[in-house]
Every structure is written in C-alpha cells, then in structure tokens.
Protein backbone atom coordinates (compact mmCIF):
# COMPACT_ATOMS: atom_id res chain seq x y z
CA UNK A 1 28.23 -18.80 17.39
CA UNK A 2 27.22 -15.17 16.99
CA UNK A 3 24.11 -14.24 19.12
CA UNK A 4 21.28 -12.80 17.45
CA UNK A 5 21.64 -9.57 19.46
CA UNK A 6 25.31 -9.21 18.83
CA UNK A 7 24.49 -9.58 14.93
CA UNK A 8 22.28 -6.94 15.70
CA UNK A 9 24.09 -5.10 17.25
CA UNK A 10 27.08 -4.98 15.43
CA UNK A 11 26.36 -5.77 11.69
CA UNK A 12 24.86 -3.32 9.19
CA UNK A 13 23.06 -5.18 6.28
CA UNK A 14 21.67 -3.66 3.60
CA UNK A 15 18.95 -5.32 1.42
CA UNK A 16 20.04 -4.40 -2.17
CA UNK A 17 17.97 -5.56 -5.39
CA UNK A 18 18.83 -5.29 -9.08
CA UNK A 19 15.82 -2.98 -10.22
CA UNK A 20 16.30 -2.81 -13.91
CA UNK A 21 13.94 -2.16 -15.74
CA UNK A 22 5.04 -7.40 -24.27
CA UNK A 23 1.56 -7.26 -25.48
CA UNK A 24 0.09 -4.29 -25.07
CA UNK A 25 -2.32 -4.47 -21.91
CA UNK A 26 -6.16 -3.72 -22.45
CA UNK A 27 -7.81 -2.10 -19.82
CA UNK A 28 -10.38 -3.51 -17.44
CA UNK A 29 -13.30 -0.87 -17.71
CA UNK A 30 -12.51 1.32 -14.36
CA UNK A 31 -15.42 3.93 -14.41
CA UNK A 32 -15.57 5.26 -10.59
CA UNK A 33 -11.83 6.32 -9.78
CA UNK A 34 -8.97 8.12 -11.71
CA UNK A 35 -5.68 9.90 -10.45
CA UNK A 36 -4.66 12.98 -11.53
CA UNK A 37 -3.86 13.62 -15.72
CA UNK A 38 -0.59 12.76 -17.03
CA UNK A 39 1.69 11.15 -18.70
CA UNK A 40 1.10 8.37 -16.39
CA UNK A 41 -2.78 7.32 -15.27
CA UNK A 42 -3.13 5.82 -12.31
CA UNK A 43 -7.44 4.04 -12.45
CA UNK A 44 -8.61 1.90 -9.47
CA UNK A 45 -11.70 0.32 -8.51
CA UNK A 46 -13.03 -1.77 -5.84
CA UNK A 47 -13.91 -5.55 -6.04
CA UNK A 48 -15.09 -8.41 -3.43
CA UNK A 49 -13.59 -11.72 -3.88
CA UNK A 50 -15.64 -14.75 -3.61
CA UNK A 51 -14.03 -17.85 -1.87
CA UNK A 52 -14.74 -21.46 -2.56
CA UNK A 53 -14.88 -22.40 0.58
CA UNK A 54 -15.74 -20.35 4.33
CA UNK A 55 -11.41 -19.53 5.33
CA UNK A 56 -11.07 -20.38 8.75
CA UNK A 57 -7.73 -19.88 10.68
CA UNK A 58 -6.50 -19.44 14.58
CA UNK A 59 -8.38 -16.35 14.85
CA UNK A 60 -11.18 -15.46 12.28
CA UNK A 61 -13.21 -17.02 9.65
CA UNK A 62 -14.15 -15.83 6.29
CA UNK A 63 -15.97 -16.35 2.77
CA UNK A 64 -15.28 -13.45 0.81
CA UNK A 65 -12.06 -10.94 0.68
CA UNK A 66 -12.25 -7.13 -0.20
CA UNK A 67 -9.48 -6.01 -3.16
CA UNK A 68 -9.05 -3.17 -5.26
CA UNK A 69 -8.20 -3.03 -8.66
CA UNK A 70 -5.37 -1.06 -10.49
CA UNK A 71 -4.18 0.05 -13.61
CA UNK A 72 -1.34 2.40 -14.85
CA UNK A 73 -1.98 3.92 -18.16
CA UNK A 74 1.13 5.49 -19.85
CA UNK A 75 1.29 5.78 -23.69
CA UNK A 76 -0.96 2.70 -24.87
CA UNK A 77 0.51 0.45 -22.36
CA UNK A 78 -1.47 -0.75 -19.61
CA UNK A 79 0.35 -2.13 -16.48
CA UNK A 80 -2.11 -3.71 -13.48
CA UNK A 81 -2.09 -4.47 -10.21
CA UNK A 82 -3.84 -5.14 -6.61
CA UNK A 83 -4.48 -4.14 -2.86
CA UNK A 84 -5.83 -7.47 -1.03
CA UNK A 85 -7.01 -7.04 2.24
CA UNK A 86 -7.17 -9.55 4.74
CA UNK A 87 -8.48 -8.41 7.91
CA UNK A 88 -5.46 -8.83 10.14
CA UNK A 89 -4.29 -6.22 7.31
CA UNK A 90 -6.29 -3.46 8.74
CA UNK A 91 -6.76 -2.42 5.03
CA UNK A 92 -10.08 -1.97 3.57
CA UNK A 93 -11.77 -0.66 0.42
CA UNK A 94 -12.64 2.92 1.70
CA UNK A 95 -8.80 3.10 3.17
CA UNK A 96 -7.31 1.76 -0.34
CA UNK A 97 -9.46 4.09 -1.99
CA UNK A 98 -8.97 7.14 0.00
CA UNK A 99 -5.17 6.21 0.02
CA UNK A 100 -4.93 5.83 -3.82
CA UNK A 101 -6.69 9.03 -4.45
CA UNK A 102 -3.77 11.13 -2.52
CA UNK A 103 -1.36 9.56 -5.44
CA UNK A 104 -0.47 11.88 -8.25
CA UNK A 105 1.52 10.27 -10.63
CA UNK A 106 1.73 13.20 -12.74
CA UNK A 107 4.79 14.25 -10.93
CA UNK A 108 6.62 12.12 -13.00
CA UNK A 109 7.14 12.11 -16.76
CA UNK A 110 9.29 8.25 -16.90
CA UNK A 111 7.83 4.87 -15.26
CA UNK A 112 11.44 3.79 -15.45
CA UNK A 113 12.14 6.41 -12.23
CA UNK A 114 11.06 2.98 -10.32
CA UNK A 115 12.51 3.85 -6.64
CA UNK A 116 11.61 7.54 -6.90
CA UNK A 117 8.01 7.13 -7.83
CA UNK A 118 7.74 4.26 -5.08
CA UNK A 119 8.97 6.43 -2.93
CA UNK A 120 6.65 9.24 -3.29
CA UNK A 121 4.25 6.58 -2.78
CA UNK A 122 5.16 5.22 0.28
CA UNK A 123 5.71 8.19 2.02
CA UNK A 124 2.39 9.51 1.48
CA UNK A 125 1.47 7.78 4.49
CA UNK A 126 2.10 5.32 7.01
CA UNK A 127 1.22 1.69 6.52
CA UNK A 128 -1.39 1.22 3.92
CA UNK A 129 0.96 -1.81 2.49
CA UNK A 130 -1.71 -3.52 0.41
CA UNK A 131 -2.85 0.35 -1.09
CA UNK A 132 1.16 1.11 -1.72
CA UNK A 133 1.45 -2.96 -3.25
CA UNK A 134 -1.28 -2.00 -5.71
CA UNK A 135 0.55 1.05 -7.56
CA UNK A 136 4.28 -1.03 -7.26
CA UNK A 137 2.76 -4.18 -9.19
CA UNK A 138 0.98 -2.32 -11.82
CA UNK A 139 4.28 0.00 -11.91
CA UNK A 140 6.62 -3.23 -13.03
CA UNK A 141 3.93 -4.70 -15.17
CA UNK A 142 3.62 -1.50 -16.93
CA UNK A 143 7.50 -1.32 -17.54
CA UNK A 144 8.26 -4.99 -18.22
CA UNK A 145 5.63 -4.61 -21.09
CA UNK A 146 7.97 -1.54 -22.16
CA UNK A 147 10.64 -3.74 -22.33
CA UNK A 148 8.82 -6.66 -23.93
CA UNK A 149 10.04 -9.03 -20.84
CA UNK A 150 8.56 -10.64 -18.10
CA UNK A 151 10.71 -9.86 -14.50
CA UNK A 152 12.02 -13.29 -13.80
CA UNK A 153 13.80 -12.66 -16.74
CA UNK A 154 14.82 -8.97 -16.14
CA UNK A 155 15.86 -10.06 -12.53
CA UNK A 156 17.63 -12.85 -14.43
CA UNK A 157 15.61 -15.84 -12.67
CA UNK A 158 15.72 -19.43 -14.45
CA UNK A 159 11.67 -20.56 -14.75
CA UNK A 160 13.03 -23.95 -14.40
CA UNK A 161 13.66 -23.30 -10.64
CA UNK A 162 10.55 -22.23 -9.39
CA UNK A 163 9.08 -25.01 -6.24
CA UNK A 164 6.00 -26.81 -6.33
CA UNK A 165 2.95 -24.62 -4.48
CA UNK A 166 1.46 -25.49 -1.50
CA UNK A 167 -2.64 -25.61 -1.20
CA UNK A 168 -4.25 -24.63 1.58
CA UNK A 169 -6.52 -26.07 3.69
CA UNK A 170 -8.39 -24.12 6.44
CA UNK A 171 -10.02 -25.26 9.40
CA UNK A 172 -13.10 -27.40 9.33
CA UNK A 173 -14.60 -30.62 10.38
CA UNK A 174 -13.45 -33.49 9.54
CA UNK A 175 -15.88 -34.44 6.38
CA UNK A 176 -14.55 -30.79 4.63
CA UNK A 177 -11.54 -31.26 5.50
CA UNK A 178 -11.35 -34.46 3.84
CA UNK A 179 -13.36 -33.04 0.54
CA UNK A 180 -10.63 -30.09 0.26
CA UNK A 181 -7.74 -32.84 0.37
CA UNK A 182 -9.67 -34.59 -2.44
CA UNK A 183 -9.80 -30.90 -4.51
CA UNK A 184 -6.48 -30.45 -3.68
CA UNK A 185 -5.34 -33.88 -5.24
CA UNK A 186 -3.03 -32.29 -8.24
CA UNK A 187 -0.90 -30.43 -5.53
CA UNK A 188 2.02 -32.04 -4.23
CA UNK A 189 2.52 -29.93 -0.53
CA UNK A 190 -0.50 -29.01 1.62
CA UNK A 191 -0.71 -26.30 3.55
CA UNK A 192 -2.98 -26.76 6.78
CA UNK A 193 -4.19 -23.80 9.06
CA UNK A 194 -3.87 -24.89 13.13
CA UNK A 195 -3.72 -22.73 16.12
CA UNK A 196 -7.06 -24.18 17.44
CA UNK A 197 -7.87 -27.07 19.72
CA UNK A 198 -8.19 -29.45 16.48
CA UNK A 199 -4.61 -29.16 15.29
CA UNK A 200 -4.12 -33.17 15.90
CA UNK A 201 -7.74 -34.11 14.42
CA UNK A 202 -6.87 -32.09 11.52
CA UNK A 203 -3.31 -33.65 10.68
CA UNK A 204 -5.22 -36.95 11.56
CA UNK A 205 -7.97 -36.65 9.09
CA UNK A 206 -5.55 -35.44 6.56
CA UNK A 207 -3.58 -38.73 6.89
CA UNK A 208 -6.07 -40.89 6.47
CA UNK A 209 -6.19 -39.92 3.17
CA UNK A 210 -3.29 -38.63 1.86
CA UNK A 211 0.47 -39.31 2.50
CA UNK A 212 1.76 -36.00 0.96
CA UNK A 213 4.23 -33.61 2.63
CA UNK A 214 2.31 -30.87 4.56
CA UNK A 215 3.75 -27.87 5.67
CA UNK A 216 1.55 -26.10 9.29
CA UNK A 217 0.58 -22.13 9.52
CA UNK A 218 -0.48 -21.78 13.30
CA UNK A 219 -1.38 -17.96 12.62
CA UNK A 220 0.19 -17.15 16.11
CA UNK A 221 -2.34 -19.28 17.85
CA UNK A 222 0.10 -21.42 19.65
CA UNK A 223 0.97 -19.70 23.12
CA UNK A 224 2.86 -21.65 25.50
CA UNK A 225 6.29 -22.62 24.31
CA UNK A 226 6.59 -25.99 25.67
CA UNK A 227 3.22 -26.88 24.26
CA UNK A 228 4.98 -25.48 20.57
CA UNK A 229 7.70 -27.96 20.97
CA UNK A 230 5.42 -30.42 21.98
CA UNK A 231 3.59 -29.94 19.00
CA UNK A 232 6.46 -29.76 16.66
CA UNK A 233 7.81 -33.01 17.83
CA UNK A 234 4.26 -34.57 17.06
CA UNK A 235 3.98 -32.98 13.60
CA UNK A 236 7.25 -33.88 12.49
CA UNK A 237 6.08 -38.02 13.45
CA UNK A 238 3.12 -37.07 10.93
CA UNK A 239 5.23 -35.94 7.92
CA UNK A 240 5.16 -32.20 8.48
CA UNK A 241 8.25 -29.87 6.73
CA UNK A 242 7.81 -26.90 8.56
CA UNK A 243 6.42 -25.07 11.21
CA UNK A 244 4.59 -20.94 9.98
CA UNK A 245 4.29 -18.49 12.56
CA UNK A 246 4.15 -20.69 15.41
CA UNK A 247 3.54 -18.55 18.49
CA UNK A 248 2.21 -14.39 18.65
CA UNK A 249 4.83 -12.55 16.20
CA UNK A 250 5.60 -10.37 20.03
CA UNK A 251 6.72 -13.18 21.52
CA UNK A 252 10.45 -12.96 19.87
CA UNK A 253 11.94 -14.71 22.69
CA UNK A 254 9.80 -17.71 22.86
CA UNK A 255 9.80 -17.75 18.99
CA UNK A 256 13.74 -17.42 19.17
CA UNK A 257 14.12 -20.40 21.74
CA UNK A 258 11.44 -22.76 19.53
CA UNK A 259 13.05 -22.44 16.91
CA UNK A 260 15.93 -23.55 18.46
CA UNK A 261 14.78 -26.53 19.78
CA UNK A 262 12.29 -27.38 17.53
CA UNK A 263 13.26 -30.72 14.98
CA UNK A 264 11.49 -29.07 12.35
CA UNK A 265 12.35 -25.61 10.73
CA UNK A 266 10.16 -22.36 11.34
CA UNK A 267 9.01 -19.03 9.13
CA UNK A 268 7.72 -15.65 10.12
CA UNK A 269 4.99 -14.23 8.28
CA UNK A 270 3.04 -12.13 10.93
CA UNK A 271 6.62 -11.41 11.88
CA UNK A 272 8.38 -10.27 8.88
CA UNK A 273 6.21 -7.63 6.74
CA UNK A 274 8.71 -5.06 5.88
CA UNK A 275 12.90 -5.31 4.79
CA UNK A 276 13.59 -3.80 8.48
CA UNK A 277 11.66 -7.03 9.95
CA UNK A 278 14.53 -9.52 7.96
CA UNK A 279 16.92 -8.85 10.01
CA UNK A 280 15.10 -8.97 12.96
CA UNK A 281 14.21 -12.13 11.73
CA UNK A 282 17.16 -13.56 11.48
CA UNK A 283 17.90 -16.40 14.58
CA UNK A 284 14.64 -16.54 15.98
CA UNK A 285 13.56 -17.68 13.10
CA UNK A 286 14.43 -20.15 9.94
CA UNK A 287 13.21 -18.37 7.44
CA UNK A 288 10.78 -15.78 6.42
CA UNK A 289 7.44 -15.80 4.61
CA UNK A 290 7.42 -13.02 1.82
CA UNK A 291 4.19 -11.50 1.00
CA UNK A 292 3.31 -8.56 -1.91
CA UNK A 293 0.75 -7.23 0.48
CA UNK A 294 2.63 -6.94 3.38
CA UNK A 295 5.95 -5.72 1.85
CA UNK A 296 4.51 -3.02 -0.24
CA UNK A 297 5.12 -4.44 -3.23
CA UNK A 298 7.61 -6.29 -5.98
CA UNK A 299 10.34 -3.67 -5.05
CA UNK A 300 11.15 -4.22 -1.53
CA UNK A 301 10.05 -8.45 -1.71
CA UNK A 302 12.80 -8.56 -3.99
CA UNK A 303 15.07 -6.25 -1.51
CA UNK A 304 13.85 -8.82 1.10
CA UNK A 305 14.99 -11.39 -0.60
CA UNK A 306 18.07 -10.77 -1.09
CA UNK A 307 18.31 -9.78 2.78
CA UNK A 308 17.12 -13.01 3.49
CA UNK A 309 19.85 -15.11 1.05
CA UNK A 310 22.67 -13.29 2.54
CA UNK A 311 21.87 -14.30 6.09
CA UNK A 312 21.18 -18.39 5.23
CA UNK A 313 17.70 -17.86 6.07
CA UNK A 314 14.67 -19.78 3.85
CA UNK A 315 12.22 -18.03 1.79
CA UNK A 316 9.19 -18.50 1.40
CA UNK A 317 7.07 -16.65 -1.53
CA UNK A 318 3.43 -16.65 -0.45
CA UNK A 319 -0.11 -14.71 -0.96
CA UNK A 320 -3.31 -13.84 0.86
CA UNK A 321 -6.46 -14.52 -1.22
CA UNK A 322 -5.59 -12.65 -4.61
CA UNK A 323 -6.58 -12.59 -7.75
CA UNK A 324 -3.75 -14.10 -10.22
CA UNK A 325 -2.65 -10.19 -10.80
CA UNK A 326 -0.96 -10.46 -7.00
CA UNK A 327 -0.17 -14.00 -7.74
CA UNK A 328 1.66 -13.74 -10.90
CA UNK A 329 3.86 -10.51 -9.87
CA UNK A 330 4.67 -12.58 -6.33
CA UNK A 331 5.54 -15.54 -8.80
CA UNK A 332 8.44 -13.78 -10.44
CA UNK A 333 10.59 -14.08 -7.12
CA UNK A 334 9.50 -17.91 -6.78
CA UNK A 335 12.59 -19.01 -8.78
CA UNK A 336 14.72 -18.31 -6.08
CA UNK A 337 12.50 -19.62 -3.23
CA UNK A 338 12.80 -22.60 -1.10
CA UNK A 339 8.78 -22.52 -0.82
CA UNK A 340 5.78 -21.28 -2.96
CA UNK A 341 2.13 -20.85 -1.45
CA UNK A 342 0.68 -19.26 -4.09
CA UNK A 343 -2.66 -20.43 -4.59
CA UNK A 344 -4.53 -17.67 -3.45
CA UNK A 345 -6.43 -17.31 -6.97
CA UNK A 346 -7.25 -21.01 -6.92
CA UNK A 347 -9.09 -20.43 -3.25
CA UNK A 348 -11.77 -18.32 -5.53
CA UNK A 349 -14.53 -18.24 -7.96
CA UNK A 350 -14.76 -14.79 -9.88
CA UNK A 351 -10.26 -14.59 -10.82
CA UNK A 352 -10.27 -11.54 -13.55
CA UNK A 353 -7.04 -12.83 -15.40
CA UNK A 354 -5.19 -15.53 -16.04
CA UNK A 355 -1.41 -15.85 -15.44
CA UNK A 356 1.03 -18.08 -13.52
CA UNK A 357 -0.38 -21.49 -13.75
CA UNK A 358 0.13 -24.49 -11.78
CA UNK A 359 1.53 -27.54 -13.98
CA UNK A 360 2.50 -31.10 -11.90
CA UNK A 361 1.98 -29.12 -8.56
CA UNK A 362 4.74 -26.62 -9.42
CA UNK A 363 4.23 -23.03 -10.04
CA UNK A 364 4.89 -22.57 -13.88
CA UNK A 365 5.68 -18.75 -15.55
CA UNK A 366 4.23 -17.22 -18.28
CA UNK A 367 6.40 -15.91 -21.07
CA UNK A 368 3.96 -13.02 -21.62
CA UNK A 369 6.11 -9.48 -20.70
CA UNK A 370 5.67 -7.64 -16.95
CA UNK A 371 4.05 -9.89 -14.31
CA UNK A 372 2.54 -12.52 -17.19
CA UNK A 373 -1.54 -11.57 -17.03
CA UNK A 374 -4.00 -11.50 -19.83
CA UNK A 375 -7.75 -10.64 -19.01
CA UNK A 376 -10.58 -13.62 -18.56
C-alpha cells in the first residue's frame, strides 16, 4: 500500500468543481455598512447569536456567538450570506467588518465572473475565512436566484440523498445532559462533545436514555495516543460511529497511527480548513469534516469535496453555530455526504430566516432558488 508521504510526494491532485452558474430576495434593513456603488452592492451588519443552551467543548465554553450579516444587491435581486465566528476562528465582528469594508465589488460588472470575484476577495488578505465565507454565500445565492434554481440542482445533486443530521450535545452534568437528549428526541444521530475528564460519564448518561447511534467530537482534547485507542475501543462497545478530531490537529503522526489502529473511523475538522489541507488529510485520517466558515465559502467546500471523493475519503458537511443562511448554503453539498451536522440554527433562539429544514431526522432542501432562505 502507498504511504501517505509517497502519495504526497509523488501525486498531484487537483480539486476541480463544476461552478455553473427564484424569488426575488428582500432585503434585511442593513443601515450601518455599505461597499462601494455599483452594479453589485455588497451591505453587512453585525449580529450576536443567542444559544439555547451555555456550548461547552474540550477547551472553552460559550452562550452566545458573534456573526455578521450580508447581502449582495445587483439589479433587484438580493443574494445573502454570513461570517460566524467561533472563537477558535480568531474572527470577530470588528475583523469581519474591517475586512468587508476593503471589498469593492464594483470592479466587476457580472456576478456570474464567480472564481474571479472570489478571488479578488480572498486575496485581499490572509485568513479572514468566515469574512471571505460571507461575500461567497451571498455571491451563489444571488446567482442561483438569477437562474431561478437552487445549487443542489445546478451542481446536479439528487435531494433524495441528503443523510440524516446529527444534534449536538455539549458538555454538562449529567441532569442537562439528559434534558438535551430529551430535546433532541426527533434526531436520529447525536453528536456529543468529549475531550474532558467526563467523556465516559457523558456516553454513560446518554445511554441510559437513549439507544441511538452517536457520533464523538473530542475538539483535540485527547493527547496521549494510547489513551485515544483506548478510548475508541470503549466508544465503539457503547454504539459510537465515529471518532472527530481526536487528538491536537499538530499531532499528524499520532493522528495518522490512530487512525490506523483505531476500530472505529476518524474525521479532521481542526485539521482540514482549506482544499490544500485534503490532501494532507488523506491517510491520517478517514475522512474530513467540511465547514463554510473554515473553507471560505460554497466555492472551495465544493472543490473540497470533490478532493475528498477522489481519494476514498468520507465527508462530512458540518456548521459552527449559524443562522440557517450558513446552514442552508452548507446544505446544498449534503447530497453527496456520508454525514450532516447541520444543526447549528437549531442550537439558537433569534434564527433570521428559514431554510433547510429537518424532516424524520434528515436534512430536507428547499426548492426555493440560490441557497433556499426566505426571511422570519
């Protein structure tokens, strides 16, 4: 079998995606912000998600979760879209702001000029992922409501393959954790956040009232290796499918060799942000957790993809906490995932639109044209 570092080595992959390009959007009243005049108007402002629940994982705890706002204006169509922050992100709302304010989309006269505008965009400056995600997503919603379709359908996706979602559940004592298994009782996977020293009271308390597959995110906070096997051995004896980010996203060796020997499969999601990190993905771990905010948008999470397919490797389509903008544009790749977490707008209280829906645990598309929204 090839090595990892002679595929490396010796192969040259390169992620390709098919980037062809209704209702007419309204427009969310955006009063602070505006890009430059145009044919196309870029209008952004800042918003604070409010969570159900206090988010705990391996390293930080949280109730609320900073995002800003998008829309792109360009002849009575209205395309939107989103920057989520997470703080392991090192994103913010002055950073988004300042970062969207550089963009000038009046250099351009046709939204259709998809990989030139993006990028303009992302070479504006370095990192700012969730800032670049915000103008790509509002970019393909504006132009799939030009074309009157929604993407799955211009990427030629069948709806009917799309997998159930997992729900998350963060860590807690053992009374929440038990009321968040009872909320999440319409889901068919659960996700559960470890990478502390209750990992095995919170699989416990899970199965004492619930049989349902669940599916672990450690968040890097596993750091021995033998303790990761260990661990993976005990979760797969409690009905656990996979293993997320195991050990710290450095560690590629120890990652490489546990996922070797572990019985149950592993993703990268600290890992894997970017199309370069794919193939450096590829052997040390099973698959790969796709995120909008990490990969700068819909553009290169579809290049990603791709990447991904032609090297066996799982995907995974997943979210941070977003409002069902993020979610729904994410949700247009989920037909050709092995695993959806995508309930980052069920995690809050103040969602601004409505759009991919969860029917029978499984994440459901909307026929409506670009990324599927309408506003609450």
């Amino acid at each position: 079998m090839t090595s990892r570092r002679d595929f490396i080595r010796n192969t040259s992959i390169l992620g390709t995606a098919s980037l062809t390009m209704g209702t007419l959007g309204q427009a969310i009243a955006f009063p602070a912000f505006s890009g430059a005049k145009g044919k196309m108007k870029l209008k952004f402002r800042p918003y604070t998600l409010q969570l159900n629940h206090v988010f705990t994982l391996a390293t930080s705890s949280r109730s609320t979760t900073p995002v800003v706002l998008t829309e792109i204006e360009y002849e009575g169509l209205v395309g939107y879209g989103e920057a989520s922050m997470p703080p392991y992100l090192g994103e913010s709302h002055e950073t988004v702001l300042k970062f969207l304010g550089k963009v000038d989309l009046s250099k351009f006269d046709d939204p259709f000029q998809l990989e030139d505008i993006l990028h303009y965009v992302d070479q504006l400056a370095p990192e700012n992922k969730a800032a670049k995600a915000s103008v790509d997503i509002a970019l393909h919603d504006l132009i799939g409501k030009i074309m009157q379709q929604p993407w799955y359908k211009i990427w030629g996706y069948n709806p009917v393959n799309t997998p159930v979602t997992s729900f998350t559940i963060g860590i807690d004592t053992a009374e929440v954790v038990r009321q968040k298994v009872k909320e999440a009782e319409p889901y068919k996977l659960l996700k559960v956040k470890l990478g502390r020293d209750t990992d095995k009271m919170m699989i416990e308390t899970i199965r004492e009232v619930t049989d349902k597959p669940i599916c672990v995110d450690i968040n890097q906070g596993w750091t021995d290796r033998n303790f990761a096997l260990d661990m993976a051995g005990w979760l797969k004896e409690k009905g656990v499918v996979f293993i997320e980010q195991g050990m710290p996203k450095e560690r590629i060796d120890d990652n490489a060799w546990l996922t070797e020997n572990s019985p149950l499969p592993t993703f990268g999601d600290e890992a894997v942000q970017r199309l370069p990190d794919v193939l450096k993905a590829y052997k040390v771990y099973s698959g790969i957790n796709i995120k909008l905010m990490k990969s700068t948008g819909m553009r290169e999470a579809h290049k990603m993809l791709t990447m991904a397919r032609s090297l066996g490797m799982k995907v995974m389509i997943g979210c941070m906490t977003e409002t069902s903008c993020a979610i729904s544009a994410a949700a247009q790749l989920a037909p050709m995932a092995d695993y959806a977490d995508l309930d980052g707008a069920l995690l809050i209280g103040n969602d601004v639109f409505k759009g991919m829906t969860i029917q029978d645990g499984k994440v459901t598309l909307s026929t409506l044209p670009g990324i599927g929204l309408k506003l609450i």
